[in-house]
N, C-alpha and C. Protein backbone atom coordinates (compact mmCIF):
# COMPACT_ATOMS: atom_id res chain seq x y z
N UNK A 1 20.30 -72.45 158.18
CA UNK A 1 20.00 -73.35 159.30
C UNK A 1 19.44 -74.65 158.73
N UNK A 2 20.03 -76.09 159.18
CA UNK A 2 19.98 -76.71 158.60
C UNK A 2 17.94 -77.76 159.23
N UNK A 3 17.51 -78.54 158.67
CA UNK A 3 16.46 -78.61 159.22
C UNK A 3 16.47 -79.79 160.82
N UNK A 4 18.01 -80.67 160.83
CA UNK A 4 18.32 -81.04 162.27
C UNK A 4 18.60 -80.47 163.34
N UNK A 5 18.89 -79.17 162.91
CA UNK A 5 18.93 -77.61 163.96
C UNK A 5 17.27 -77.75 164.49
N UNK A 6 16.68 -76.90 163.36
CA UNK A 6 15.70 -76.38 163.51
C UNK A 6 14.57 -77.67 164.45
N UNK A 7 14.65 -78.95 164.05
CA UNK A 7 13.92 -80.18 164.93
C UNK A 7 14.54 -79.89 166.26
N UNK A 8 15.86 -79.79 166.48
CA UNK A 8 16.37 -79.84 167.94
C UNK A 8 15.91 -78.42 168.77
N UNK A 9 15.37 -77.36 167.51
CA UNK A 9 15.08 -76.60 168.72
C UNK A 9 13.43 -76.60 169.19
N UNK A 10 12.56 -77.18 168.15
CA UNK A 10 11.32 -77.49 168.16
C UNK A 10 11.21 -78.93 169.52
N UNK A 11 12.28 -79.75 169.72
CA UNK A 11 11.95 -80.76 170.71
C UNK A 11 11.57 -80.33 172.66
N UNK A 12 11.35 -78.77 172.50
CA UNK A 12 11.13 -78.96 174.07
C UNK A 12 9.86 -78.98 174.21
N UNK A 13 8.93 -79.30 175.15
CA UNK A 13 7.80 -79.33 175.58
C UNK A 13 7.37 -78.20 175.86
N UNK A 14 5.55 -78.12 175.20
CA UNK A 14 5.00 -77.42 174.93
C UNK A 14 4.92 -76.49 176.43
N UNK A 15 4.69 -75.02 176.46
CA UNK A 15 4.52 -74.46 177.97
C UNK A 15 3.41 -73.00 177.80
N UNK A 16 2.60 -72.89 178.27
CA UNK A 16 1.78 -71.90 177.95
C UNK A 16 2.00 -70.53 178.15
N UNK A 17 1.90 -69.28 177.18
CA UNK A 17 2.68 -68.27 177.33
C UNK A 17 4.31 -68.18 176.52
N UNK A 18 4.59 -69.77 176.30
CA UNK A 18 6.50 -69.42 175.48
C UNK A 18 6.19 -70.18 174.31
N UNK A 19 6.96 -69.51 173.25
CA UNK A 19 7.41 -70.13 172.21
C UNK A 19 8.54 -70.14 171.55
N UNK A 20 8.88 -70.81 170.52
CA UNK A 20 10.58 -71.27 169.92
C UNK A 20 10.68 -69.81 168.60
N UNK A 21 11.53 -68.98 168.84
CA UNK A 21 11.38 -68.04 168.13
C UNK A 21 12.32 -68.46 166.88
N UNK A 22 12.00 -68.85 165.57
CA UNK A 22 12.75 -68.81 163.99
C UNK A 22 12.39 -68.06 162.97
N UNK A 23 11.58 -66.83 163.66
CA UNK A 23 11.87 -66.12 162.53
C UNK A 23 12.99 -65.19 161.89
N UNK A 24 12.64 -65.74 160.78
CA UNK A 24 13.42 -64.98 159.53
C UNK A 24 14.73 -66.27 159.02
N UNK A 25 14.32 -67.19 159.37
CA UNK A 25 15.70 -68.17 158.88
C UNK A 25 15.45 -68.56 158.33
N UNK A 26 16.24 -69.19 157.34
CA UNK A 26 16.38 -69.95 156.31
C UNK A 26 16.62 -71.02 156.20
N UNK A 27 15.80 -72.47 155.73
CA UNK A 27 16.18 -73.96 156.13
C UNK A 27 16.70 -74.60 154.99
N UNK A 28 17.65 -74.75 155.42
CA UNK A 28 18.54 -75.28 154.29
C UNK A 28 18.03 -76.19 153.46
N UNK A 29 17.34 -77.78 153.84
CA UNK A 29 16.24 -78.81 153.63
C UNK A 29 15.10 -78.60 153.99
N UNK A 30 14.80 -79.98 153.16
CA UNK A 30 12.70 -79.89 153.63
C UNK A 30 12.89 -80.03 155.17
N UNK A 31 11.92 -79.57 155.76
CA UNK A 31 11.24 -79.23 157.02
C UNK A 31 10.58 -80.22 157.40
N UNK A 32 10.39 -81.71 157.67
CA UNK A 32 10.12 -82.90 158.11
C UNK A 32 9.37 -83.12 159.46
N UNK A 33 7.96 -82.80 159.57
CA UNK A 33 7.54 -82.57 160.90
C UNK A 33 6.32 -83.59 160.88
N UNK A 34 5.92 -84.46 160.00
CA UNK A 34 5.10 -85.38 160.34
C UNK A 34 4.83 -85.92 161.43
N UNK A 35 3.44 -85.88 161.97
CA UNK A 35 2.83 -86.55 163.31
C UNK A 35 3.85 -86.01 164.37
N UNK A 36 4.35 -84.97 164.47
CA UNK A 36 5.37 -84.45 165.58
C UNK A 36 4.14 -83.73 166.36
N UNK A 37 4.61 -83.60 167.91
CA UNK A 37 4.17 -82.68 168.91
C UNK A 37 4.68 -81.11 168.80
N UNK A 38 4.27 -80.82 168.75
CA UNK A 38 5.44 -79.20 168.65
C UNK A 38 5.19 -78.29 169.53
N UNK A 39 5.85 -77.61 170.27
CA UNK A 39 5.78 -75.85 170.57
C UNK A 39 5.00 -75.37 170.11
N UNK A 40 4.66 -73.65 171.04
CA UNK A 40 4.54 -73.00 170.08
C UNK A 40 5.35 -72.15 169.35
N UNK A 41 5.37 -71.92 168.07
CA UNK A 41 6.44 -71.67 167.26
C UNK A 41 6.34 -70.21 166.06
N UNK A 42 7.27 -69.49 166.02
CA UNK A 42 6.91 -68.25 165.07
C UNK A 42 8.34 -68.19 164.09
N UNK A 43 7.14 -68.84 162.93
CA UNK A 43 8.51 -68.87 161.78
C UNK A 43 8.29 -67.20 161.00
N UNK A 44 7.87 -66.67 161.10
CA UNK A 44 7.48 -65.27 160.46
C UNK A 44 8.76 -64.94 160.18
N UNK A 45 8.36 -64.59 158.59
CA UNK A 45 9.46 -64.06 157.69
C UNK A 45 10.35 -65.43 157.52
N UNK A 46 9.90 -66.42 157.47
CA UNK A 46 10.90 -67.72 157.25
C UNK A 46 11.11 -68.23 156.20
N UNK A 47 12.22 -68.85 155.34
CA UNK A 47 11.98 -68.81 153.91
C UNK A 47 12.37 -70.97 154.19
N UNK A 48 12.00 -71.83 152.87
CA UNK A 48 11.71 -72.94 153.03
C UNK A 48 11.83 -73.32 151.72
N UNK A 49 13.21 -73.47 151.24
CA UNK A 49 13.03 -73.19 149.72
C UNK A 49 12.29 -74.68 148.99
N UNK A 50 12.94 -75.52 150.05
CA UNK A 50 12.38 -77.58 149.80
C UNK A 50 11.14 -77.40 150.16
N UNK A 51 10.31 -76.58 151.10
CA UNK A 51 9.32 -77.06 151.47
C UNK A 51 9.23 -77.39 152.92
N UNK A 52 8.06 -77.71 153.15
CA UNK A 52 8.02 -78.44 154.73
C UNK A 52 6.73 -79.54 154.93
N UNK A 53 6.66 -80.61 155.29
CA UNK A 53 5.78 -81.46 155.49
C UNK A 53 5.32 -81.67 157.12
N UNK A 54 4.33 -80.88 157.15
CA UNK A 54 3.60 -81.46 158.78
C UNK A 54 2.40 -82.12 159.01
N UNK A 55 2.29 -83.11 157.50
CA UNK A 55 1.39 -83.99 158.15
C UNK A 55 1.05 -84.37 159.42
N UNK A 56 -0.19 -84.25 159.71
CA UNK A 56 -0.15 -85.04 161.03
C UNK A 56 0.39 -84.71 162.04
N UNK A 57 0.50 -83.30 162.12
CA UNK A 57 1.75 -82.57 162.89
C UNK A 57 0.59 -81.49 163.91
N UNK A 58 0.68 -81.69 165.44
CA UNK A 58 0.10 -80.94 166.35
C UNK A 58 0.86 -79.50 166.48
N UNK A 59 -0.02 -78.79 166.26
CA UNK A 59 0.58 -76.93 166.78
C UNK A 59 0.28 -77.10 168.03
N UNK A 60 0.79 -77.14 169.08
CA UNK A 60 0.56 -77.04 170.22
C UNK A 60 0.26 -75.37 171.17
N UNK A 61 0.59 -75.02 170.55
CA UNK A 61 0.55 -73.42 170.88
C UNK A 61 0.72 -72.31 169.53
N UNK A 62 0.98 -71.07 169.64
CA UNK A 62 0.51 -70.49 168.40
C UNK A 62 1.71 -70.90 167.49
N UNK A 63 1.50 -70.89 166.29
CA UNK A 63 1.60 -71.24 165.10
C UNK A 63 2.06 -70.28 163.68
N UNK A 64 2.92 -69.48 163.76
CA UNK A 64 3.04 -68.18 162.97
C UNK A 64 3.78 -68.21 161.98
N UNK A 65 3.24 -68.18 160.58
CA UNK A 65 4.39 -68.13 159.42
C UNK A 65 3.68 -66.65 158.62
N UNK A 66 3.79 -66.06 159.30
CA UNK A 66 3.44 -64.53 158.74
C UNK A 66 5.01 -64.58 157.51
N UNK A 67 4.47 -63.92 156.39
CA UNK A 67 5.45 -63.61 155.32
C UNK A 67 6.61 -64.70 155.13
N UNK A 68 5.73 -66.47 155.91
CA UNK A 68 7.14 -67.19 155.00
C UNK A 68 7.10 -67.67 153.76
N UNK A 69 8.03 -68.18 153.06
CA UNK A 69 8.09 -68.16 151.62
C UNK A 69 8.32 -69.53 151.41
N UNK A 70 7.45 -70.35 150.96
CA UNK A 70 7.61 -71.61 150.92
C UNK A 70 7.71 -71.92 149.25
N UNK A 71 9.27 -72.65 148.82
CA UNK A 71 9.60 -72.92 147.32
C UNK A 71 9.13 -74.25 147.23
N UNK A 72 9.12 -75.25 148.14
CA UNK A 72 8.42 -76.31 147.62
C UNK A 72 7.44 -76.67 148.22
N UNK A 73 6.71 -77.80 148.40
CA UNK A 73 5.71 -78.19 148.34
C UNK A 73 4.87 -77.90 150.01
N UNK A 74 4.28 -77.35 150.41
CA UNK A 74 3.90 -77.15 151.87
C UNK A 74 2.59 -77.98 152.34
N UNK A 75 2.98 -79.05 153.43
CA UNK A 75 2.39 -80.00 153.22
C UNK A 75 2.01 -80.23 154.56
N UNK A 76 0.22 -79.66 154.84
CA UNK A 76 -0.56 -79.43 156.20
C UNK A 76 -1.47 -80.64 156.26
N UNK A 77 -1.52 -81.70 155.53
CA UNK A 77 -2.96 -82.38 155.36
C UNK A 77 -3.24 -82.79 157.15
N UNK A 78 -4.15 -82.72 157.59
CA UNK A 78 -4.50 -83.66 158.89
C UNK A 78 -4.06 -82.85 160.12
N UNK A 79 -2.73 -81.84 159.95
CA UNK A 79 -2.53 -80.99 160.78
C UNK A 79 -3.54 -80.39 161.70
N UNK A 80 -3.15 -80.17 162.77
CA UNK A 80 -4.21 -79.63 164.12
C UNK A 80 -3.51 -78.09 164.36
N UNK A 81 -3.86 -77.37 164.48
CA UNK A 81 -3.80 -75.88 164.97
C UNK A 81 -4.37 -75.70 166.25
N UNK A 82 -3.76 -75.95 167.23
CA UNK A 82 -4.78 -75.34 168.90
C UNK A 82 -4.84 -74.06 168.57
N UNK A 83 -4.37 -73.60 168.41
CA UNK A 83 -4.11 -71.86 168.69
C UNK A 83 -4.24 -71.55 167.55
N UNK A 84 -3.91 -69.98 166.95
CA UNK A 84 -4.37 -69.39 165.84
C UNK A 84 -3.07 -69.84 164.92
N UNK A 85 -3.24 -69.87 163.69
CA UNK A 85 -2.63 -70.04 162.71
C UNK A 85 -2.64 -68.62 161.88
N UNK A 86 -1.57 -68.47 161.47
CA UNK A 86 -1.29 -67.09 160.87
C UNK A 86 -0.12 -67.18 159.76
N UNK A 87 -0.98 -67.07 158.76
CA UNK A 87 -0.28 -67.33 157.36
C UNK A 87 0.07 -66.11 156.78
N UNK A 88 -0.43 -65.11 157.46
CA UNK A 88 -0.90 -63.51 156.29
C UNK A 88 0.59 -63.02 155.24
N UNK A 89 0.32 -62.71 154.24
CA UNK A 89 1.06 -63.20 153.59
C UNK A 89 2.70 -63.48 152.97
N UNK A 90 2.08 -64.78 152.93
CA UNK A 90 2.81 -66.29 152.93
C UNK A 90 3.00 -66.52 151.83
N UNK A 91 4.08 -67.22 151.06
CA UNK A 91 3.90 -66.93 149.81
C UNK A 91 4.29 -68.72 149.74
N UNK A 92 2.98 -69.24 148.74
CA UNK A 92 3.67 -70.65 148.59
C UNK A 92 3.92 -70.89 146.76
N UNK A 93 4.89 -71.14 146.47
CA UNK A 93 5.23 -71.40 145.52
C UNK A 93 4.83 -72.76 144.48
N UNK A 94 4.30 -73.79 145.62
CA UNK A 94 4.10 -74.71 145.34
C UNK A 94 2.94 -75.01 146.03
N UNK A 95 1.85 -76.27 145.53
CA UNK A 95 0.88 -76.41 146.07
C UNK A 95 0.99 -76.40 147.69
N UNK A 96 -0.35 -75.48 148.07
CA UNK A 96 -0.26 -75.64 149.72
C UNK A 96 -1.45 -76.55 149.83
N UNK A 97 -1.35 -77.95 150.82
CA UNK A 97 -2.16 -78.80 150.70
C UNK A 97 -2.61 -78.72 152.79
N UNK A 98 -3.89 -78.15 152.76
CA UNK A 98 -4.54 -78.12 154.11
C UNK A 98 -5.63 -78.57 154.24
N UNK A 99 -5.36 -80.12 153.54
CA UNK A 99 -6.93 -80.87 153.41
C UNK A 99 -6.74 -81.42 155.07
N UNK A 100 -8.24 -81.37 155.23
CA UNK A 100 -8.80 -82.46 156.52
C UNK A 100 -7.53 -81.66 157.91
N UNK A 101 -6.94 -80.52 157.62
CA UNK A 101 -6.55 -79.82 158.83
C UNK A 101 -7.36 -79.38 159.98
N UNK A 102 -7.34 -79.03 160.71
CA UNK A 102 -8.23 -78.66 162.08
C UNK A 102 -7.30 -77.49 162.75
N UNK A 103 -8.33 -76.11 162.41
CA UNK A 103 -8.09 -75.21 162.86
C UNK A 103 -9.03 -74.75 163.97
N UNK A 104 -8.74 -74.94 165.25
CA UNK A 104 -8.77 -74.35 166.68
C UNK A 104 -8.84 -73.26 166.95
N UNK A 105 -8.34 -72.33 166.79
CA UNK A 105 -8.31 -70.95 166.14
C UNK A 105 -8.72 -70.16 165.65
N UNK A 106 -8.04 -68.85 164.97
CA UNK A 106 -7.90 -68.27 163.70
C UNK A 106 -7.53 -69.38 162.56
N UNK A 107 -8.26 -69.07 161.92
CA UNK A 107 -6.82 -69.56 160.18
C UNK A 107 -6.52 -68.02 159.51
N UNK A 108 -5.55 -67.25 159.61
CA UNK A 108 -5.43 -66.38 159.08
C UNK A 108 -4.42 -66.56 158.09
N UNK A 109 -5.13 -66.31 156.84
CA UNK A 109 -3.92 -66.42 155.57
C UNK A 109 -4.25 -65.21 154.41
N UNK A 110 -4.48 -63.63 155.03
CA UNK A 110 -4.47 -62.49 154.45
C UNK A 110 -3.57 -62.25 153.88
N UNK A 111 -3.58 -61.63 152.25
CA UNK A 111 -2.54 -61.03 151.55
C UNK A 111 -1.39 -62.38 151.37
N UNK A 112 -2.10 -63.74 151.69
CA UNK A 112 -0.87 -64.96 151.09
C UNK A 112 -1.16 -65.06 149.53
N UNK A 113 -0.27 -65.55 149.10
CA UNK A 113 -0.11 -65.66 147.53
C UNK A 113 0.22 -67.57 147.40
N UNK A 114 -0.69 -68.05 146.42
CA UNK A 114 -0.70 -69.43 146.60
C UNK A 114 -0.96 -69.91 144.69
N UNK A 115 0.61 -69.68 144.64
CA UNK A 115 0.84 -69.44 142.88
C UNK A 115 0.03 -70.71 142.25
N UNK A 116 0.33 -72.25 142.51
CA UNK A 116 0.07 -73.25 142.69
C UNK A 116 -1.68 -73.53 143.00
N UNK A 117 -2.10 -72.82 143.33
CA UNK A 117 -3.24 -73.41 144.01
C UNK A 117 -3.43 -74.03 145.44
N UNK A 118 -4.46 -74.49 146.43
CA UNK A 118 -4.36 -75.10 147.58
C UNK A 118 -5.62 -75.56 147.43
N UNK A 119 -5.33 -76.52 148.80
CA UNK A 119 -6.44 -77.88 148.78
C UNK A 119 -6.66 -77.35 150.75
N UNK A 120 -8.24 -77.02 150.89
CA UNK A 120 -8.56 -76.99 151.73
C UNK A 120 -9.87 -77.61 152.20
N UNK A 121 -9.68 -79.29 151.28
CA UNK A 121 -10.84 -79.94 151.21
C UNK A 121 -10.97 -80.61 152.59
N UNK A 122 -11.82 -80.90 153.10
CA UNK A 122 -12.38 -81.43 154.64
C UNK A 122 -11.55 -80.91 155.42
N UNK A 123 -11.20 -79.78 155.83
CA UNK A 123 -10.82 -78.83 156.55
C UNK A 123 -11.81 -78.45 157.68
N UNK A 124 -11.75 -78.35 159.14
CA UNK A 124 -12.58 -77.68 159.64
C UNK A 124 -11.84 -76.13 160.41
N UNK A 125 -12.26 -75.59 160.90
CA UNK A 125 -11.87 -74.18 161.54
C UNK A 125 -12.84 -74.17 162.54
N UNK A 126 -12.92 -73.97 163.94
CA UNK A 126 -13.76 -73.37 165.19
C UNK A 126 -13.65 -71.89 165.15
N UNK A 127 -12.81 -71.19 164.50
CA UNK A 127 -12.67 -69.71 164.76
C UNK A 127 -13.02 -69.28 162.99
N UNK A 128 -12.60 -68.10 163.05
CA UNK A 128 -13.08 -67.21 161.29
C UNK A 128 -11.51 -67.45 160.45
N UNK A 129 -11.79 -67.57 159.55
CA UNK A 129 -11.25 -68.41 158.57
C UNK A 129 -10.93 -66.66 157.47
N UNK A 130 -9.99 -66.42 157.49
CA UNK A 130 -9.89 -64.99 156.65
C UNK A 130 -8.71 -65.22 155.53
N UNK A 131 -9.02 -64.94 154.12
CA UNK A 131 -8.53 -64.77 153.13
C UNK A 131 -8.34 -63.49 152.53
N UNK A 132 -8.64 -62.42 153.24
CA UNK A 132 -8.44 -61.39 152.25
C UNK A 132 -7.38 -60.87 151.75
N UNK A 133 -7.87 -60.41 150.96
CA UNK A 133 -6.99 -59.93 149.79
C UNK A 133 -5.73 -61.39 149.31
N UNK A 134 -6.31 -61.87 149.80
CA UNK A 134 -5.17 -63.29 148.90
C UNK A 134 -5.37 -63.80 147.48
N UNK A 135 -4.54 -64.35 147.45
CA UNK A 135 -4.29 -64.56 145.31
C UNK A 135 -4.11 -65.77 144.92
N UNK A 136 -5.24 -66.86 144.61
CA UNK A 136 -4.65 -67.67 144.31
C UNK A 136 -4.50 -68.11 142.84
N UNK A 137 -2.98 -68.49 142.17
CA UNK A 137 -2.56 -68.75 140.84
C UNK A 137 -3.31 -69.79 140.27
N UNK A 138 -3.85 -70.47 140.46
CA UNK A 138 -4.56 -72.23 140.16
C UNK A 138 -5.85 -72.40 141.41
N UNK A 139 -6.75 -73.30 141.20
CA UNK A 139 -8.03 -73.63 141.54
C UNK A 139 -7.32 -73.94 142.79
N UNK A 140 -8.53 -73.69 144.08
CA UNK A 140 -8.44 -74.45 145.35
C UNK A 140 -9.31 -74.79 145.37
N UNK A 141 -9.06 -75.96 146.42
CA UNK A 141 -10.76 -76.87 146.95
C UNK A 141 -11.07 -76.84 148.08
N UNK A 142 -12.26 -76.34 148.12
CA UNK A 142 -12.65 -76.39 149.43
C UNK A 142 -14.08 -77.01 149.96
N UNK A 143 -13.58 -78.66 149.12
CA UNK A 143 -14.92 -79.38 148.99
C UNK A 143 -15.26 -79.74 150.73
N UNK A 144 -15.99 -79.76 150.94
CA UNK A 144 -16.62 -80.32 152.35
C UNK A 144 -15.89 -79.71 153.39
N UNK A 145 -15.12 -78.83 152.77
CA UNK A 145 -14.73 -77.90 154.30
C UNK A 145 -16.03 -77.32 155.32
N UNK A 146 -15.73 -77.23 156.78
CA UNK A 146 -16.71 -76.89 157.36
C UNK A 146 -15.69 -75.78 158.27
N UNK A 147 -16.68 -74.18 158.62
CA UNK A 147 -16.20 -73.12 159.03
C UNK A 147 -17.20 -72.59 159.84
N UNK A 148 -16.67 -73.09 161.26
CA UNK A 148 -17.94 -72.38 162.43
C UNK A 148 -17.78 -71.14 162.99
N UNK A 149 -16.42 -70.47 162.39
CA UNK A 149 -16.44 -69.07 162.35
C UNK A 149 -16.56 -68.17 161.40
N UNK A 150 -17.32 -68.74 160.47
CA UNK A 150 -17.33 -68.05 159.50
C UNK A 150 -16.43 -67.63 158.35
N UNK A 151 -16.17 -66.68 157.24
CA UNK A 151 -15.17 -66.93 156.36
C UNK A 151 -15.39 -65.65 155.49
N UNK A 152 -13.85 -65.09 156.03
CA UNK A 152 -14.24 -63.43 155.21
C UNK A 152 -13.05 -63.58 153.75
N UNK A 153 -13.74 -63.12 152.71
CA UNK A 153 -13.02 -63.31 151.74
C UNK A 153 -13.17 -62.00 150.75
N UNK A 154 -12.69 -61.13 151.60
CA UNK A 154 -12.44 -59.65 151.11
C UNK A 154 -11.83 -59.19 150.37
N UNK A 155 -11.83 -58.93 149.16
CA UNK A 155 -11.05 -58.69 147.75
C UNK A 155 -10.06 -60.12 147.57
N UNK A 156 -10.74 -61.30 147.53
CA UNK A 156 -9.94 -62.26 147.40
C UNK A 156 -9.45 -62.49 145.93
N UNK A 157 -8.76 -63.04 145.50
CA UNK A 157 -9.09 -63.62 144.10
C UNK A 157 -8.32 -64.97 143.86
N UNK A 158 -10.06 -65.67 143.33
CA UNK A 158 -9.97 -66.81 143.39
C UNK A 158 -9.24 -67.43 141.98
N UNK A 159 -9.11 -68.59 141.73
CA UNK A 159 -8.55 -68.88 139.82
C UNK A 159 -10.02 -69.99 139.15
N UNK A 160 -10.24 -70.30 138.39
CA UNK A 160 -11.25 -70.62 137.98
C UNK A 160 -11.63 -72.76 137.95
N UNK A 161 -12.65 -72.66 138.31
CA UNK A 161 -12.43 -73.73 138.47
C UNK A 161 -12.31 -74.84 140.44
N UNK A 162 -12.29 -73.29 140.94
CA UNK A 162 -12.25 -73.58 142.49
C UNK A 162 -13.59 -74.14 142.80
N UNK A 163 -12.74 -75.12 143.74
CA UNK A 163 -14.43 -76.29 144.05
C UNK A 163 -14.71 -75.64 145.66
N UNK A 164 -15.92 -75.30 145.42
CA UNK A 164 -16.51 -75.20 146.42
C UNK A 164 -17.66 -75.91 147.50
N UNK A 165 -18.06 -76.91 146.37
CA UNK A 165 -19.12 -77.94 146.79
C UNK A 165 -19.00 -78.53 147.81
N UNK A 166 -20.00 -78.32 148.74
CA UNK A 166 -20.11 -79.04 150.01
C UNK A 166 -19.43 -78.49 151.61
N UNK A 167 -18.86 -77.05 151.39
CA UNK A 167 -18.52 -76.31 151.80
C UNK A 167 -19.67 -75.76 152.80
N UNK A 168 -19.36 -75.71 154.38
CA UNK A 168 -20.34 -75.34 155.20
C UNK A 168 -19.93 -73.75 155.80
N UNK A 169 -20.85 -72.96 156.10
CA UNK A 169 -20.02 -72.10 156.72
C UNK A 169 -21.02 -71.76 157.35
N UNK A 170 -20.74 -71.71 159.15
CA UNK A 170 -21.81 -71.17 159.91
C UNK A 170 -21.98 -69.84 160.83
N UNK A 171 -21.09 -68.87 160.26
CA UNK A 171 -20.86 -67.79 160.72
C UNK A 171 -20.68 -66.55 159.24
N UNK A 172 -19.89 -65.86 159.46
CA UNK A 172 -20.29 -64.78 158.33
C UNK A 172 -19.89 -64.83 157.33
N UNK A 173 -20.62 -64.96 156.21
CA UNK A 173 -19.97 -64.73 154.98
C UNK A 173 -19.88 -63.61 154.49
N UNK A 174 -18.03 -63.65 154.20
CA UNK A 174 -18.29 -62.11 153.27
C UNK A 174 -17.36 -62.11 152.44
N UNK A 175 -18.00 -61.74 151.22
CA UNK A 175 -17.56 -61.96 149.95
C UNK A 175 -17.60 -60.68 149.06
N UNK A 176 -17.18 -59.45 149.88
CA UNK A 176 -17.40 -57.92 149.05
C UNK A 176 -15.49 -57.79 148.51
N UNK A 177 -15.81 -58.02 147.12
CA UNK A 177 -14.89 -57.68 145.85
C UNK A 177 -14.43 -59.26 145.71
N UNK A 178 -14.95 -60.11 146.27
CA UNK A 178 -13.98 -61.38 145.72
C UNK A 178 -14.47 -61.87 144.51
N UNK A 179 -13.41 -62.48 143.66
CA UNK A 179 -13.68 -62.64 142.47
C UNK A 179 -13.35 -64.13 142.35
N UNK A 180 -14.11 -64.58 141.56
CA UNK A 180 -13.77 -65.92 140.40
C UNK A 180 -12.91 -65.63 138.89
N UNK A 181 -11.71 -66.26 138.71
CA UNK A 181 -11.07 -65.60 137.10
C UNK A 181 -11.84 -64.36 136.89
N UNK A 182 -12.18 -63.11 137.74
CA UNK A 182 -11.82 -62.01 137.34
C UNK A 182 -13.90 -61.18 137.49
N UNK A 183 -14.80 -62.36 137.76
CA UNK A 183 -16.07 -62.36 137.52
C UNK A 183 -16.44 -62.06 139.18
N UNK A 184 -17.05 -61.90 139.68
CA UNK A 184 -17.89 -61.66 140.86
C UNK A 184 -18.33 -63.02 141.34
N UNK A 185 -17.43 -63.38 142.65
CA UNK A 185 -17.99 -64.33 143.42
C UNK A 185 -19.48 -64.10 144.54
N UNK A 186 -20.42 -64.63 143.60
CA UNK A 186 -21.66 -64.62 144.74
C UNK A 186 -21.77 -65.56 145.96
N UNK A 187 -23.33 -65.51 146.38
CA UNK A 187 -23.11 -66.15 147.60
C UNK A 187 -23.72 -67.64 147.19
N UNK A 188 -24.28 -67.42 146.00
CA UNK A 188 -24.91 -68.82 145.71
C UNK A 188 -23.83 -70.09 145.67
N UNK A 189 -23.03 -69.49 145.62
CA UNK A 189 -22.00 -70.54 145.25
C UNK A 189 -21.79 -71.54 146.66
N UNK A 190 -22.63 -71.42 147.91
CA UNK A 190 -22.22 -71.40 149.54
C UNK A 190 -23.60 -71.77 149.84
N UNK A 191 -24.32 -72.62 148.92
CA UNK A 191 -25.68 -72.91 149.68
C UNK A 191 -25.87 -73.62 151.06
N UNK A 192 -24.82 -73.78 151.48
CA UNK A 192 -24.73 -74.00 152.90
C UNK A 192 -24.27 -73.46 154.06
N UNK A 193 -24.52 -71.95 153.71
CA UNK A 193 -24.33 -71.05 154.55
C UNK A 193 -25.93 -70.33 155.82
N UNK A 194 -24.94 -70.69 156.86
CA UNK A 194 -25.99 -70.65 158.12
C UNK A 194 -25.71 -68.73 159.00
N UNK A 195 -25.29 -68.04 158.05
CA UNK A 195 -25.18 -66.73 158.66
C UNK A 195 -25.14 -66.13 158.27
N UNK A 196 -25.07 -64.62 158.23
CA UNK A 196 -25.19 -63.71 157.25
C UNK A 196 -24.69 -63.83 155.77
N UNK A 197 -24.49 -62.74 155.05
CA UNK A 197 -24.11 -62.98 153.66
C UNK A 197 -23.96 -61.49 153.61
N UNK A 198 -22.39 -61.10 153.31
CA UNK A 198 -22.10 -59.76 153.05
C UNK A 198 -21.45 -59.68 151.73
N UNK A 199 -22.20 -59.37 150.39
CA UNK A 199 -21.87 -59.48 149.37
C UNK A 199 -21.11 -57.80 148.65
């Protein structure tokens, strides 16, 4: 499916309760969704071998790439999520960049694999923010991200070198088995944590 398909079926207006069903297809090109309005949309199981760019790109309703496989570059910076976002795992091949995104929601990106590394610097989330069991190949940042639902990071594993500085989180932390290159991620690392601490 080519990605002027896939825009023409993303162009109807948003409606509460429906969404544009693509999962499991395959887009022939990059995925070009900058500053677009969108549906809500369920790419689950979708493969993206170019990539997809949604800068600036509104989820208008839910938002689902459960198990898609992104070969090039996946590109969220500024993106808005109304609804839950659901990454669980997602496999990005190439840097996944979700700086300064706004998650409304869930951010669920359990069991994603992020060979590359990701950038989830000035990021905010209103809902819980869950990584578990995810893998990431290269450092992420998650400088000045702020998380008012908190942020479970349950057998995560992180790669070394992940920035965490300035990172807020005002709901639960939990950090039982997550690792740094292979070492025990504590909670000190989160001195700006306003809620529990489940180590």
């Amino acid at each position: 499916m080519n990605a002027a398909d896939i825009l023409e079926c993303l162009s109807v207006p948003w409606r509460h309760g429906a969404h544009v069903d693509l999962t499991g297809i395959v887009c022939a090109d990059r995925l070009d969704l900058p500053g677009r309005d969108l549906p809500g949309v369920d790419f689950s199981g979708a493969r993206f071998p170019q990539g997809i760019d949604a800068q600036g790109a509104r989820f208008q309703g839910l938002a689902w790439f459960r198990g898609a496989v992104f070969g090039g570059p996946s590109l969220f910076q500024r993106a808005t999520f109304v609804s839950d976002a659901r990454f669980e795992e997602a496999q990005f091949d190439h840097l996944a960049d979700f700086s300064e995104a706004e998650f409304r929601g869930i951010a669920r990106f359990d069991a994603a694999r992020f060979a590359q590394g990701a950038s989830f610097a000035g990021s905010v989330s209103y809902g819980n923010v869950s990584l578990a069991h995810a893998d990431f190949g290269a450092a992420a940042n998650f400088h000045d991200a702020e998380y008012l639902g908190g942020i479970w990071c349950d057998h995560t594993r992180f790669a070394a070198s992940t920035d965490f500085t300035g990172i807020q989180i005002h709901g639960r932390l939990w950090l039982r088995g997550a690792q740094v290159q292979g070492a025990r991620l504590n909670a000190d690392r989160f001195p700006l944590s306003y809620g529990y601490a489940y180590t």
